[in-house]
Every structure is written in C-alpha cells, then in structure tokens.
PDB file of N, CA and C in Angstrom:
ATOM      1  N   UNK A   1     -11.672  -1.953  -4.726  1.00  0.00           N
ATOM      2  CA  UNK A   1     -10.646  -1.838  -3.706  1.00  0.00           C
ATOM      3  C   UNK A   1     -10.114  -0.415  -3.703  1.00  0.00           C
ATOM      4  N   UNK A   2      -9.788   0.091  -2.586  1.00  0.00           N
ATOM      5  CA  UNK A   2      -9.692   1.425  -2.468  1.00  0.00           C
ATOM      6  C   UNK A   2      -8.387   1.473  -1.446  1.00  0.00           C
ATOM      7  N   UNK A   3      -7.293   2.213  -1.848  1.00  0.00           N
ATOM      8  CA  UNK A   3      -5.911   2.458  -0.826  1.00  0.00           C
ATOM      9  C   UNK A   3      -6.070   4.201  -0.320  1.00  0.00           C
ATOM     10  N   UNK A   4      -6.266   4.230   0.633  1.00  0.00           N
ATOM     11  CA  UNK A   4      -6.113   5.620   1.156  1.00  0.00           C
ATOM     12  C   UNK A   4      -4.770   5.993   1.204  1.00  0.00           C
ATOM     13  N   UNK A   5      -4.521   7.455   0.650  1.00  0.00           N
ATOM     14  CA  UNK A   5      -3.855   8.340   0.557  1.00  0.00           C
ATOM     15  C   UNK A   5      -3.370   9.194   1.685  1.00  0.00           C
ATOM     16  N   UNK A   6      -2.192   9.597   2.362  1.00  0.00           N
ATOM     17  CA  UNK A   6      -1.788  10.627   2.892  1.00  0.00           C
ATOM     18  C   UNK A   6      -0.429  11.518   2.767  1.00  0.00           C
ATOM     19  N   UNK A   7      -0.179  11.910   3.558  1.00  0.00           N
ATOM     20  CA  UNK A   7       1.005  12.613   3.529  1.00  0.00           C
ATOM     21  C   UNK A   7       2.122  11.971   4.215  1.00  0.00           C
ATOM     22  N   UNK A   8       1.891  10.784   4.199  1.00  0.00           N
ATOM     23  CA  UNK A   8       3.471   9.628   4.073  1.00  0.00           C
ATOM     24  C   UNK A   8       4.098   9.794   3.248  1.00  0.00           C
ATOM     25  N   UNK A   9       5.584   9.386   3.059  1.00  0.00           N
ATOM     26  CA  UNK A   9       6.223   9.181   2.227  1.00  0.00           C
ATOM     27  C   UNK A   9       6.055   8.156   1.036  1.00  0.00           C
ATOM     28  N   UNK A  10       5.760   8.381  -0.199  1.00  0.00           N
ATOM     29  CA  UNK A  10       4.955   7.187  -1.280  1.00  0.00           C
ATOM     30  C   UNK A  10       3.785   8.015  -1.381  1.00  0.00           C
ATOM     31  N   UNK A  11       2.967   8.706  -0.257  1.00  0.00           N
ATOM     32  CA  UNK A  11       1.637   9.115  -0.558  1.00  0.00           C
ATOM     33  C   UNK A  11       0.320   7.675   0.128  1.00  0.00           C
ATOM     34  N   UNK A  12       0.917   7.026   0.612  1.00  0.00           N
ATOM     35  CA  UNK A  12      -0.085   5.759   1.262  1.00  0.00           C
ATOM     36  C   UNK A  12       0.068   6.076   2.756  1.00  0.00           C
ATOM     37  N   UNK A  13      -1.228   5.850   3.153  1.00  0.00           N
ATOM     38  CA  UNK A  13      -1.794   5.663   4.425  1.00  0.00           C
ATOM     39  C   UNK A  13      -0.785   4.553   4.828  1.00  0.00           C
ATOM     40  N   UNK A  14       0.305   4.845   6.294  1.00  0.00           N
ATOM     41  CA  UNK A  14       1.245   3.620   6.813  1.00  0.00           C
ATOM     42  C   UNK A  14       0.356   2.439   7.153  1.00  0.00           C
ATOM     43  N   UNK A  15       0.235   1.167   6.881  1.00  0.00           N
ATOM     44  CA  UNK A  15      -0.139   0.193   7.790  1.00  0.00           C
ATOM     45  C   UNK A  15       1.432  -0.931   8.237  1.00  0.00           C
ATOM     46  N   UNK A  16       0.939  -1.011   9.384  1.00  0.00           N
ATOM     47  CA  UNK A  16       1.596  -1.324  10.040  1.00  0.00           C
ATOM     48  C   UNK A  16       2.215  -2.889   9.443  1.00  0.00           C
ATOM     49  N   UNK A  17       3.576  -3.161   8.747  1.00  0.00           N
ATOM     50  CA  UNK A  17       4.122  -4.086   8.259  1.00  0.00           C
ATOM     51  C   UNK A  17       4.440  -5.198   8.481  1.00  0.00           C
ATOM     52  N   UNK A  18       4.329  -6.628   8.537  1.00  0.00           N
ATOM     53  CA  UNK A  18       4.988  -7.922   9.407  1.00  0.00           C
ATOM     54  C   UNK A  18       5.137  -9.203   8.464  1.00  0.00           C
ATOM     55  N   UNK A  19       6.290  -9.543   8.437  1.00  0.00           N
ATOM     56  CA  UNK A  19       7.179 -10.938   8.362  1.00  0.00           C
ATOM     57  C   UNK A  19       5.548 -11.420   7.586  1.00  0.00           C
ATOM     58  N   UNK A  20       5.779 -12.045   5.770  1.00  0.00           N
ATOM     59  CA  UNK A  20       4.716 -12.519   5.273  1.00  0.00           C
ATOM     60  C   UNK A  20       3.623 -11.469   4.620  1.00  0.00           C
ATOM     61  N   UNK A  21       3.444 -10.475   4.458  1.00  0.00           N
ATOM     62  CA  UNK A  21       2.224  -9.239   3.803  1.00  0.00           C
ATOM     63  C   UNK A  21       3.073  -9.110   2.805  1.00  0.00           C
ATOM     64  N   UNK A  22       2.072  -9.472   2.092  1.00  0.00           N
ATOM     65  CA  UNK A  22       2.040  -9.086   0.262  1.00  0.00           C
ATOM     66  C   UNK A  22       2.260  -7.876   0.873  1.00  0.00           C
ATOM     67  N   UNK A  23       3.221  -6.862  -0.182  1.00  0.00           N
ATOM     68  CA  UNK A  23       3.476  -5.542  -0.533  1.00  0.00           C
ATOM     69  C   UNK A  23       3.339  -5.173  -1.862  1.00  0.00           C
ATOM     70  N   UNK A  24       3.777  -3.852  -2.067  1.00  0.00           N
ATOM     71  CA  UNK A  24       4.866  -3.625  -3.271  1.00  0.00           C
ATOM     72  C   UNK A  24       5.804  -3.316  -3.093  1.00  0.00           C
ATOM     73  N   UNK A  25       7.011  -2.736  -3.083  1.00  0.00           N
ATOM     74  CA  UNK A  25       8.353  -2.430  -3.218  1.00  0.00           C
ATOM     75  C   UNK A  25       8.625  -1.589  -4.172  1.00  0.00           C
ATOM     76  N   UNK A  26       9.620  -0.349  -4.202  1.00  0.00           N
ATOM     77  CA  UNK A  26      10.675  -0.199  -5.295  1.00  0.00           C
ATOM     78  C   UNK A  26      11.636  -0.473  -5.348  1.00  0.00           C
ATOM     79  N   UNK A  27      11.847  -1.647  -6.188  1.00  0.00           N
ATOM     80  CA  UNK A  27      12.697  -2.191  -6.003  1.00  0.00           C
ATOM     81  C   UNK A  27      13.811  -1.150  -6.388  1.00  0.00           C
ATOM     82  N   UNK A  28      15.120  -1.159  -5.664  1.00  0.00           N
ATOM     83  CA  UNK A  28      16.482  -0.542  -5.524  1.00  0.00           C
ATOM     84  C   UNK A  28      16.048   0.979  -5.479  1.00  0.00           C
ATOM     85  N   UNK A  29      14.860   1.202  -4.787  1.00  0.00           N
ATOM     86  CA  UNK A  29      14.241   2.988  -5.372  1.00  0.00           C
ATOM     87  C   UNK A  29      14.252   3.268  -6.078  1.00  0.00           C
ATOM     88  N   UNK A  30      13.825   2.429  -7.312  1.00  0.00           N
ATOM     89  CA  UNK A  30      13.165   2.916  -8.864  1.00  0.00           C
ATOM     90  C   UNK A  30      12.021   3.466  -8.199  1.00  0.00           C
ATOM     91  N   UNK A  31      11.423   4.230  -9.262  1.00  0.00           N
ATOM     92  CA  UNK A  31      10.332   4.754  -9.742  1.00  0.00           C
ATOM     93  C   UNK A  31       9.034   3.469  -9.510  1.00  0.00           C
ATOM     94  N   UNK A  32       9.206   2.474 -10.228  1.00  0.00           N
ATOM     95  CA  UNK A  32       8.136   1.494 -10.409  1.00  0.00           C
ATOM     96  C   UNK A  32       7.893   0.722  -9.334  1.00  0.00           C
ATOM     97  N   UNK A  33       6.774   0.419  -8.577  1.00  0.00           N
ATOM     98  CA  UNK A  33       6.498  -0.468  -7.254  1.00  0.00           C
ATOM     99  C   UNK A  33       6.243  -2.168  -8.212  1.00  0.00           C
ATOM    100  N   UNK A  34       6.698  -2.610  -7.577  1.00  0.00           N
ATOM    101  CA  UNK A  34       6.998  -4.191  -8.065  1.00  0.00           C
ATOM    102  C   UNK A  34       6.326  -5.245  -6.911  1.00  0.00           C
ATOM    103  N   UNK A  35       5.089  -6.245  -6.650  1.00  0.00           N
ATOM    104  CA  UNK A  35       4.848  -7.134  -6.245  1.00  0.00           C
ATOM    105  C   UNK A  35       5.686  -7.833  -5.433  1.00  0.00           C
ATOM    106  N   UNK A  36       5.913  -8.235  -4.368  1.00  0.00           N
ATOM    107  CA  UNK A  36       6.246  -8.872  -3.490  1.00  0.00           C
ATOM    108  C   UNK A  36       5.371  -9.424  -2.100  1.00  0.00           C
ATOM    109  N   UNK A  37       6.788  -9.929  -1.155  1.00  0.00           N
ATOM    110  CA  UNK A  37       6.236 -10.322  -0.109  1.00  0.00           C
ATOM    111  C   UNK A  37       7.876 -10.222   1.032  1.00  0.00           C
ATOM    112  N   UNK A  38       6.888  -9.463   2.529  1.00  0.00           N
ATOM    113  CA  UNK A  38       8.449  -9.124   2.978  1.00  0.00           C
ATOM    114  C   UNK A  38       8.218 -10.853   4.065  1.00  0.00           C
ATOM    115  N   UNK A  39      10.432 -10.746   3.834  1.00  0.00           N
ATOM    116  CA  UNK A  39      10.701 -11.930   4.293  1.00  0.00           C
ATOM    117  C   UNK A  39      10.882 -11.658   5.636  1.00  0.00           C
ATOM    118  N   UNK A  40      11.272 -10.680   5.956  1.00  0.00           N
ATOM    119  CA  UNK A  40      11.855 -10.207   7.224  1.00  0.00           C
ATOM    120  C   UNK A  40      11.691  -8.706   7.201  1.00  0.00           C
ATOM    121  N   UNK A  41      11.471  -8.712   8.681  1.00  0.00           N
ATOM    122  CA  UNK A  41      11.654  -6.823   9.345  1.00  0.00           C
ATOM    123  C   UNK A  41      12.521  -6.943   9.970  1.00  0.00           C
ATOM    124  N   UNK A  42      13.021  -5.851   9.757  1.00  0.00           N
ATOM    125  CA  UNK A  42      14.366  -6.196  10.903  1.00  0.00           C
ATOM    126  C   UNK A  42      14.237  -4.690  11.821  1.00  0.00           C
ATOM    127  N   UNK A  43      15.108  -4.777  13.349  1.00  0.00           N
ATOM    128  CA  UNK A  43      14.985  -3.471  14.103  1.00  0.00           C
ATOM    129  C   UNK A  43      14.970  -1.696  13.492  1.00  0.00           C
ATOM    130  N   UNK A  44      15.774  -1.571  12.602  1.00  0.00           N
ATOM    131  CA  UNK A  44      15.869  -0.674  12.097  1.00  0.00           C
ATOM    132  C   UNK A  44      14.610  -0.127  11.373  1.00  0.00           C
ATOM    133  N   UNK A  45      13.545  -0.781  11.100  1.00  0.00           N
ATOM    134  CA  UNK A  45      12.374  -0.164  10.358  1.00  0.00           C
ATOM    135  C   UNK A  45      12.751  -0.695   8.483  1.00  0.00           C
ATOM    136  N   UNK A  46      13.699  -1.422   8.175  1.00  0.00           N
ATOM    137  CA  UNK A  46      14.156  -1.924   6.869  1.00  0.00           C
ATOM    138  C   UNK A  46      13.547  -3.177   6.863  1.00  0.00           C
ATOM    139  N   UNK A  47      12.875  -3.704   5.867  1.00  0.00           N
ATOM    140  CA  UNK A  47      12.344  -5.296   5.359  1.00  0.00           C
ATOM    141  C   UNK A  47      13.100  -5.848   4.447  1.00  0.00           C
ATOM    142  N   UNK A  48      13.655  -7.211   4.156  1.00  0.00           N
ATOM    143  CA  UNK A  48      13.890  -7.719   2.924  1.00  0.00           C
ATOM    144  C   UNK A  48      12.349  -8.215   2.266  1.00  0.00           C
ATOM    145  N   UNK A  49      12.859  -8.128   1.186  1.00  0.00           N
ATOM    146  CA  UNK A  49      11.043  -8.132  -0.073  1.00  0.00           C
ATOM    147  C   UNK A  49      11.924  -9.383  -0.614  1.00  0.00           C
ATOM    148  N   UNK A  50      10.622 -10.388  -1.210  1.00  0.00           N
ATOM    149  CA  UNK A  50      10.894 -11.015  -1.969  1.00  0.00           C
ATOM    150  C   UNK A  50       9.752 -11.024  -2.870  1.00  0.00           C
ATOM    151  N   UNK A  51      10.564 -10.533  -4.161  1.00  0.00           N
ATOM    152  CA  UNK A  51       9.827 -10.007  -5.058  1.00  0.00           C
ATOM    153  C   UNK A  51       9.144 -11.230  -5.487  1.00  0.00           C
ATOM    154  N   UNK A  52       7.554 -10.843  -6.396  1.00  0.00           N
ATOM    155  CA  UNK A  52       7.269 -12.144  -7.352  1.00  0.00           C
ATOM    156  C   UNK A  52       7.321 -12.766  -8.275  1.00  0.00           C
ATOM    157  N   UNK A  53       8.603 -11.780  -9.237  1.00  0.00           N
ATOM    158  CA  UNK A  53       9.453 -12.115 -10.268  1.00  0.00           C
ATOM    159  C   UNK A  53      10.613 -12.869 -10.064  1.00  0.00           C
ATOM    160  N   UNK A  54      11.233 -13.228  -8.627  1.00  0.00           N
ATOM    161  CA  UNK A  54      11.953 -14.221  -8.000  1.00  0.00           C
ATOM    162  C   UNK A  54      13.093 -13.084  -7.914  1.00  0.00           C
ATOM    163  N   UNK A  55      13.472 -11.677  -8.105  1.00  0.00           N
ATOM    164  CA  UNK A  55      14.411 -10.948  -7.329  1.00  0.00           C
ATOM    165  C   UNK A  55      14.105 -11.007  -5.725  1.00  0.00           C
ATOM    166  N   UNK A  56      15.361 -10.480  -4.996  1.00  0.00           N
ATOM    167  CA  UNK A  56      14.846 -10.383  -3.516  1.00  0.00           C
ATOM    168  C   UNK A  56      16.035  -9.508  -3.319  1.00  0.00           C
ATOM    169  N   UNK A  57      15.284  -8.526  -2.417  1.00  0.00           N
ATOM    170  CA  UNK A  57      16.094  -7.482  -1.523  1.00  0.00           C
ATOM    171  C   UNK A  57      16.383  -7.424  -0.411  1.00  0.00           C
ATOM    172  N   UNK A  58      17.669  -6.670   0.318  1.00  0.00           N
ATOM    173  CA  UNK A  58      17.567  -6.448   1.416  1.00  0.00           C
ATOM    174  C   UNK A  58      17.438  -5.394   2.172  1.00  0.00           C
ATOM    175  N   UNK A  59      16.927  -5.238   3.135  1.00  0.00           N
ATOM    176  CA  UNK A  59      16.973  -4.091   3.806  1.00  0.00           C
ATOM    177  C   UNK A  59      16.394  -2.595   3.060  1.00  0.00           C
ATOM    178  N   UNK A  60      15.338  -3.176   2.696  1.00  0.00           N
ATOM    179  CA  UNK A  60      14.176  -1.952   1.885  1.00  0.00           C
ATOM    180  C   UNK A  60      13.930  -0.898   2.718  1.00  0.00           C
ATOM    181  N   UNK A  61      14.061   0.259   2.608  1.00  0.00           N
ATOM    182  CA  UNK A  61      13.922   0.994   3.290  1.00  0.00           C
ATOM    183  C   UNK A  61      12.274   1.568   3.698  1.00  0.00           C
ATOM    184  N   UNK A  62      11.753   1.646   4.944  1.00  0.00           N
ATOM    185  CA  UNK A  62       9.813   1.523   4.707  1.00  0.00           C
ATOM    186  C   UNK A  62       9.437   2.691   3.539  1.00  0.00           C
ATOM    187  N   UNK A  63       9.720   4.000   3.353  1.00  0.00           N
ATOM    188  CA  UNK A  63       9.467   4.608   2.580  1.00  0.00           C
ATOM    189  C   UNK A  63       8.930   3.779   0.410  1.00  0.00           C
ATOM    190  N   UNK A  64       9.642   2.545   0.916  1.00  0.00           N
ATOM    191  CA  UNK A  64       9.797   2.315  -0.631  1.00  0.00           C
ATOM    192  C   UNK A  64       8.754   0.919  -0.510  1.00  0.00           C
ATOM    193  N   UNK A  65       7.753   0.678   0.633  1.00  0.00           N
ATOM    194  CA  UNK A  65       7.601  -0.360   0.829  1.00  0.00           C
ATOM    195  C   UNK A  65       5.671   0.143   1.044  1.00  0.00           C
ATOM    196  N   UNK A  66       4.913  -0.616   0.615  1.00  0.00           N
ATOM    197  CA  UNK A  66       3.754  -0.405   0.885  1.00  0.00           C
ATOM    198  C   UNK A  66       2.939  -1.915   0.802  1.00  0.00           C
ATOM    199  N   UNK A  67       1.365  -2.136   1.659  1.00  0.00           N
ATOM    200  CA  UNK A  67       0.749  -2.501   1.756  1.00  0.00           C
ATOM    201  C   UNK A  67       0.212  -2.730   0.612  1.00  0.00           C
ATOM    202  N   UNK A  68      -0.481  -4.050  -0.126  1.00  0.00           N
ATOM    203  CA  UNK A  68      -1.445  -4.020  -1.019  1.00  0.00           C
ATOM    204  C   UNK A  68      -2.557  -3.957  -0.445  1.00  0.00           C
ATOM    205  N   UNK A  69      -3.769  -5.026  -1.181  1.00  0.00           N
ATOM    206  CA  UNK A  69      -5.252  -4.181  -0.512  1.00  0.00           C
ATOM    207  C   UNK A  69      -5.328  -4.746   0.869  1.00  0.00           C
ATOM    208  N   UNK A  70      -4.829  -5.689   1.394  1.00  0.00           N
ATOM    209  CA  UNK A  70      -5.201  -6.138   3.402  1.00  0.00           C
ATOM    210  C   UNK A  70      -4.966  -4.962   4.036  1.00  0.00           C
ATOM    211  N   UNK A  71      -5.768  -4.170   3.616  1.00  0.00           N
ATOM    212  CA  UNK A  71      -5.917  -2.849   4.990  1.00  0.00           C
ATOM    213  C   UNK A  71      -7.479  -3.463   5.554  1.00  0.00           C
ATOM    214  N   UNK A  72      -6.929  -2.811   7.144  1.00  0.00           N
ATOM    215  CA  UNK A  72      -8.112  -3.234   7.840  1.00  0.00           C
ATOM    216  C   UNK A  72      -8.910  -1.832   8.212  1.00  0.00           C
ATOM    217  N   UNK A  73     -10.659  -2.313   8.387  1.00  0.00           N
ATOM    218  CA  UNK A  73     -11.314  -1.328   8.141  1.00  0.00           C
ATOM    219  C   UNK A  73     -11.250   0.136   9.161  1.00  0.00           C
ATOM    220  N   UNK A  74     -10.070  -0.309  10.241  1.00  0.00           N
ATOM    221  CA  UNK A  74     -10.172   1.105  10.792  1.00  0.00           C
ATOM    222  C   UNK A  74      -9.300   1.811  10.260  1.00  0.00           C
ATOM    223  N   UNK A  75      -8.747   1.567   8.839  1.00  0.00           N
ATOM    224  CA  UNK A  75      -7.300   2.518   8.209  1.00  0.00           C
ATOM    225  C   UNK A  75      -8.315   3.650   7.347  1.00  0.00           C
ATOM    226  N   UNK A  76      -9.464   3.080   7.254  1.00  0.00           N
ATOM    227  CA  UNK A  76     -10.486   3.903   6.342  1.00  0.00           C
ATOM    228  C   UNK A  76     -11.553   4.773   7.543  1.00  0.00           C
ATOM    229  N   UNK A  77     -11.248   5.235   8.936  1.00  0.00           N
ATOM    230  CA  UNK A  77     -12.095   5.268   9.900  1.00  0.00           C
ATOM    231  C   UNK A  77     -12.104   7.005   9.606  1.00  0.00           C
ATOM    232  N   UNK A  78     -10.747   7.196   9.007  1.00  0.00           N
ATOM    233  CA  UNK A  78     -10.643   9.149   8.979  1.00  0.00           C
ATOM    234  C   UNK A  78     -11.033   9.422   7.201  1.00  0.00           C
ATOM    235  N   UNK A  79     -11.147   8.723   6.499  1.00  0.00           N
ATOM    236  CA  UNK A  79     -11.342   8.864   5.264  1.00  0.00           C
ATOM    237  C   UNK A  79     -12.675   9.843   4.667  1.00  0.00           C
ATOM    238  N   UNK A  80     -12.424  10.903   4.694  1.00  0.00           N
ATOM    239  CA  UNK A  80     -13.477  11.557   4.504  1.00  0.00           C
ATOM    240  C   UNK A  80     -13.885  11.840   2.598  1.00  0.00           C
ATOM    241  N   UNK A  81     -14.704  12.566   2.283  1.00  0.00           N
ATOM    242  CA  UNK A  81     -15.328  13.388   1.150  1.00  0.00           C
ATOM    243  C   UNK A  81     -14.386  14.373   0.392  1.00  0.00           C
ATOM    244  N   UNK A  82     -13.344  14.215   0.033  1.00  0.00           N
ATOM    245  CA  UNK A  82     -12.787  15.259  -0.894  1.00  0.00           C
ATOM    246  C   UNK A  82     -11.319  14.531  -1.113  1.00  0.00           C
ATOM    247  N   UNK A  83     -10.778  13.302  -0.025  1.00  0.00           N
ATOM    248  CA  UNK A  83      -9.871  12.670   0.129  1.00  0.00           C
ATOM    249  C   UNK A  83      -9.726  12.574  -0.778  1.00  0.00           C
ATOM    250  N   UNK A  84      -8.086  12.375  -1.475  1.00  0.00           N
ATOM    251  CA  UNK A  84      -6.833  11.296  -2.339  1.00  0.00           C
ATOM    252  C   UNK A  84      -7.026   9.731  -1.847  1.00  0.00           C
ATOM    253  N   UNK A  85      -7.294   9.128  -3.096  1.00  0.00           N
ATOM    254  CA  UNK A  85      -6.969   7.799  -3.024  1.00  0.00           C
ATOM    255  C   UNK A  85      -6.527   7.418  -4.178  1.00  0.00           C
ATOM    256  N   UNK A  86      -6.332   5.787  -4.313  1.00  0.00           N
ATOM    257  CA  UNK A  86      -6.133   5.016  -5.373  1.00  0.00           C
ATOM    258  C   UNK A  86      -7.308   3.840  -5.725  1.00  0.00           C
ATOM    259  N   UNK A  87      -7.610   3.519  -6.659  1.00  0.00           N
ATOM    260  CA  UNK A  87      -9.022   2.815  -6.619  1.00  0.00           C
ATOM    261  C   UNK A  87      -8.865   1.734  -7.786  1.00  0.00           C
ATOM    262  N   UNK A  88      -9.510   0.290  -7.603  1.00  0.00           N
ATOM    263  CA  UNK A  88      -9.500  -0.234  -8.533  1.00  0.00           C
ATOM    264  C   UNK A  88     -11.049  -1.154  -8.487  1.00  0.00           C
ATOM    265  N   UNK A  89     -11.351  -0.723  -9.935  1.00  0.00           N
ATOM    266  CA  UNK A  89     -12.545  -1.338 -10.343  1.00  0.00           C
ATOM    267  C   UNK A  89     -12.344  -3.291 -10.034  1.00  0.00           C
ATOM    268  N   UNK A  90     -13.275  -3.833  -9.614  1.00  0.00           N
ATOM    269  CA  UNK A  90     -13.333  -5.006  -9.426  1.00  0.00           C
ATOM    270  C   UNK A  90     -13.336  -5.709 -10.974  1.00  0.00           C
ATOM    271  N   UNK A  91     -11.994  -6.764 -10.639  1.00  0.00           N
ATOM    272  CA  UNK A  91     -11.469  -7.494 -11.858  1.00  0.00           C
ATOM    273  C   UNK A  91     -10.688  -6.710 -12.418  1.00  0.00           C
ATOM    274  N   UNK A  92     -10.121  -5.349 -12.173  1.00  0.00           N
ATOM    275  CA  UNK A  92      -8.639  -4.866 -12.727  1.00  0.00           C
ATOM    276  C   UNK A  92      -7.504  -5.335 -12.029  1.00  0.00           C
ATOM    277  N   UNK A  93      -6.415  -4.664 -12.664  1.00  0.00           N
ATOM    278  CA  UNK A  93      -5.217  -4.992 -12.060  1.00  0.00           C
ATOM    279  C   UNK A  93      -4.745  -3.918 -11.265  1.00  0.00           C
ATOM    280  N   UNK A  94      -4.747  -2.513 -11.933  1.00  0.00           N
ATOM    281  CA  UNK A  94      -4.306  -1.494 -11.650  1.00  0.00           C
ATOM    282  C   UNK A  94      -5.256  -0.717 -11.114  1.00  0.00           C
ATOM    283  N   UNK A  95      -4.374   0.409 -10.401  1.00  0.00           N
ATOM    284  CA  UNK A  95      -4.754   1.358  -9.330  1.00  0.00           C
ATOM    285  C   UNK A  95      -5.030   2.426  -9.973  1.00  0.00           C
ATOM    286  N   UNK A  96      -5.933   3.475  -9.919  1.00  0.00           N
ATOM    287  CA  UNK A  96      -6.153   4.400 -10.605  1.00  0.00           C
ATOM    288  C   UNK A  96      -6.063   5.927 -10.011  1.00  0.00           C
ATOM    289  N   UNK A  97      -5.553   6.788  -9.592  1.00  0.00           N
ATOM    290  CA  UNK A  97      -6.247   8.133  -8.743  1.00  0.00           C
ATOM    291  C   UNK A  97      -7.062   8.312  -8.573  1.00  0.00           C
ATOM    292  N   UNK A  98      -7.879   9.356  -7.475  1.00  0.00           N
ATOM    293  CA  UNK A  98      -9.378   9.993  -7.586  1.00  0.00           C
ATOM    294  C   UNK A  98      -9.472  10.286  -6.190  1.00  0.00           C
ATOM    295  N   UNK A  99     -10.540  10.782  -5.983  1.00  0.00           N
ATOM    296  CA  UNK A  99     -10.955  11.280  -5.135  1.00  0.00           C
ATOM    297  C   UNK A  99     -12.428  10.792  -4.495  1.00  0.00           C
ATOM    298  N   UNK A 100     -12.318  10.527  -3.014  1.00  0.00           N
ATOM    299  CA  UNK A 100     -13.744  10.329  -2.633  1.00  0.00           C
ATOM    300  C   UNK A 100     -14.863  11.296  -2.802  1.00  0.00           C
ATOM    301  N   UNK A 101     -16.083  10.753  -3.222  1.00  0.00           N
ATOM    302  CA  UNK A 101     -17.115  12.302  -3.581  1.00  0.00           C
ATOM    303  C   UNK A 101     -18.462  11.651  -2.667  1.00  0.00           C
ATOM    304  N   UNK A 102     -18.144  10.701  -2.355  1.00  0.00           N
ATOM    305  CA  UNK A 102     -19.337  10.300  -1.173  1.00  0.00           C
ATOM    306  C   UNK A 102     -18.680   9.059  -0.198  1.00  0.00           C
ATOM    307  N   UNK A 103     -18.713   9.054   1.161  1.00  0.00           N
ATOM    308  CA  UNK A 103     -18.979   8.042   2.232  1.00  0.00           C
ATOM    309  C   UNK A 103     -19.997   7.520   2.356  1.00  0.00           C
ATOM    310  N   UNK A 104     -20.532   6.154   2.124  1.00  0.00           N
ATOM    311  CA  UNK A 104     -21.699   5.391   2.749  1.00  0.00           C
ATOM    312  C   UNK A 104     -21.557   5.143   3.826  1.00  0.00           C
ATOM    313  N   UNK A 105     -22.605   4.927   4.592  1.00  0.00           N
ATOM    314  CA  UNK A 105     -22.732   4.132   5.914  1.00  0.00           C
ATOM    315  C   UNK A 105     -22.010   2.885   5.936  1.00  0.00           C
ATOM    316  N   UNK A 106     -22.780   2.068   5.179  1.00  0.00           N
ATOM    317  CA  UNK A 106     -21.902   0.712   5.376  1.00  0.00           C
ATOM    318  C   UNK A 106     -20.503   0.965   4.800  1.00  0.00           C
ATOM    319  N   UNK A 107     -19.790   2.114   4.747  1.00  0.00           N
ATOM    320  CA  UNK A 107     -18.082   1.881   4.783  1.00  0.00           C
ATOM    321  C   UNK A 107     -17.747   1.907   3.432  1.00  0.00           C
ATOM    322  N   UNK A 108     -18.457   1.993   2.278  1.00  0.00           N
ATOM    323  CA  UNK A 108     -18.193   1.885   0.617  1.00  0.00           C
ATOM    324  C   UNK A 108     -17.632   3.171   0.050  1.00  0.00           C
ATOM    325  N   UNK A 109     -17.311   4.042  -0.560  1.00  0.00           N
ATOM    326  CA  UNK A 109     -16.924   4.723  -1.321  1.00  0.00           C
ATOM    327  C   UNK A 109     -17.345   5.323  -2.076  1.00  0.00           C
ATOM    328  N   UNK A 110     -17.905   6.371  -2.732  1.00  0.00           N
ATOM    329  CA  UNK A 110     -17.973   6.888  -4.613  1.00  0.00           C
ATOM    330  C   UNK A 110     -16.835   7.906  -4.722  1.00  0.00           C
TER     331      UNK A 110
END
C-alpha cells in the first residue's frame, strides 16, 4: 500500500473526505495520527473523528485529518519517479518513507 505525498498540509495527497472513511486524526493536534472514523463534516471544512480507542472529537480541523489506504486510482494518476511517499509492506502495520524509483504500467510502484 502506497499514500502519495504532497505539499498539503500533513504532507498527504488531499482526498476528498465524507461522513464514514476510516482516517487518521491528530487527535487535539498532537504530533501522533490516531485511527479513526469521521462522524460528520460539517460546512466549515471541520469533521468530528471518532477515534478507535473510543475518544471522539469535534470539529477536527482538515489539516489534522487524513485518508487511510481507500485512495482511488486516479490520486496516483500524477505520481511520478523521484516522488515522496509512504509505503507499507503487505501484512505491516506501519507506514514507512521513500521514494518512487520506478512506475509500472499496470499502476504498481518500486
């Protein structure tokens, strides 16, 4: 699984957020992104998260709020050869840094 990188705020490629998507959160803008799921968006661009440790927030600000892996394949359509990402070996937990050093055709990564 692979999260593309940009020059957003967090450093993640924005995907577009809605009522129910697993996230992560910081929670209260710590440092540490914490597992969740947002309960609500509200007009302002703020979500409440409900975390999966059973905390819940309100009004997260998007900066502190990111996508886990349900990105869809046109978020990877500009992803080129020298890119920032985050990467996780199949059957880890965690995300790792790196950099793309090859694009396949069929859409894969090295």
């Amino acid at each position: 699984h692979v999260r593309p990188l940009d020059d957003e705020p967090g450093g993640f490629k924005k995907k577009k957020l809605k009522e129910g998507d697993k996230v992560e959160a910081r929670y209260k803008g710590r440092a540490k992104w914490y597992p969740g799921k947002i309960r609500r968006e509200h007009s302002d661009g703020t979500f409440d998260v409900d975390y999966e440790d059973g905390e819940k927030e309100k009004r997260v600000e998007s900066e502190f709020v990111r996508a886990t892996d349900d990105y869809d394949d046109d978020d990877f359509d500009d992803v080129k050869k020298g890119d920032a990402v985050e990467a996780r070996e199949p059957g880890a937990s965690k995300y790792r840094p790196g950099e793309v050093s090859k694009v396949h055709a069929d859409g894969t990564f090295d």
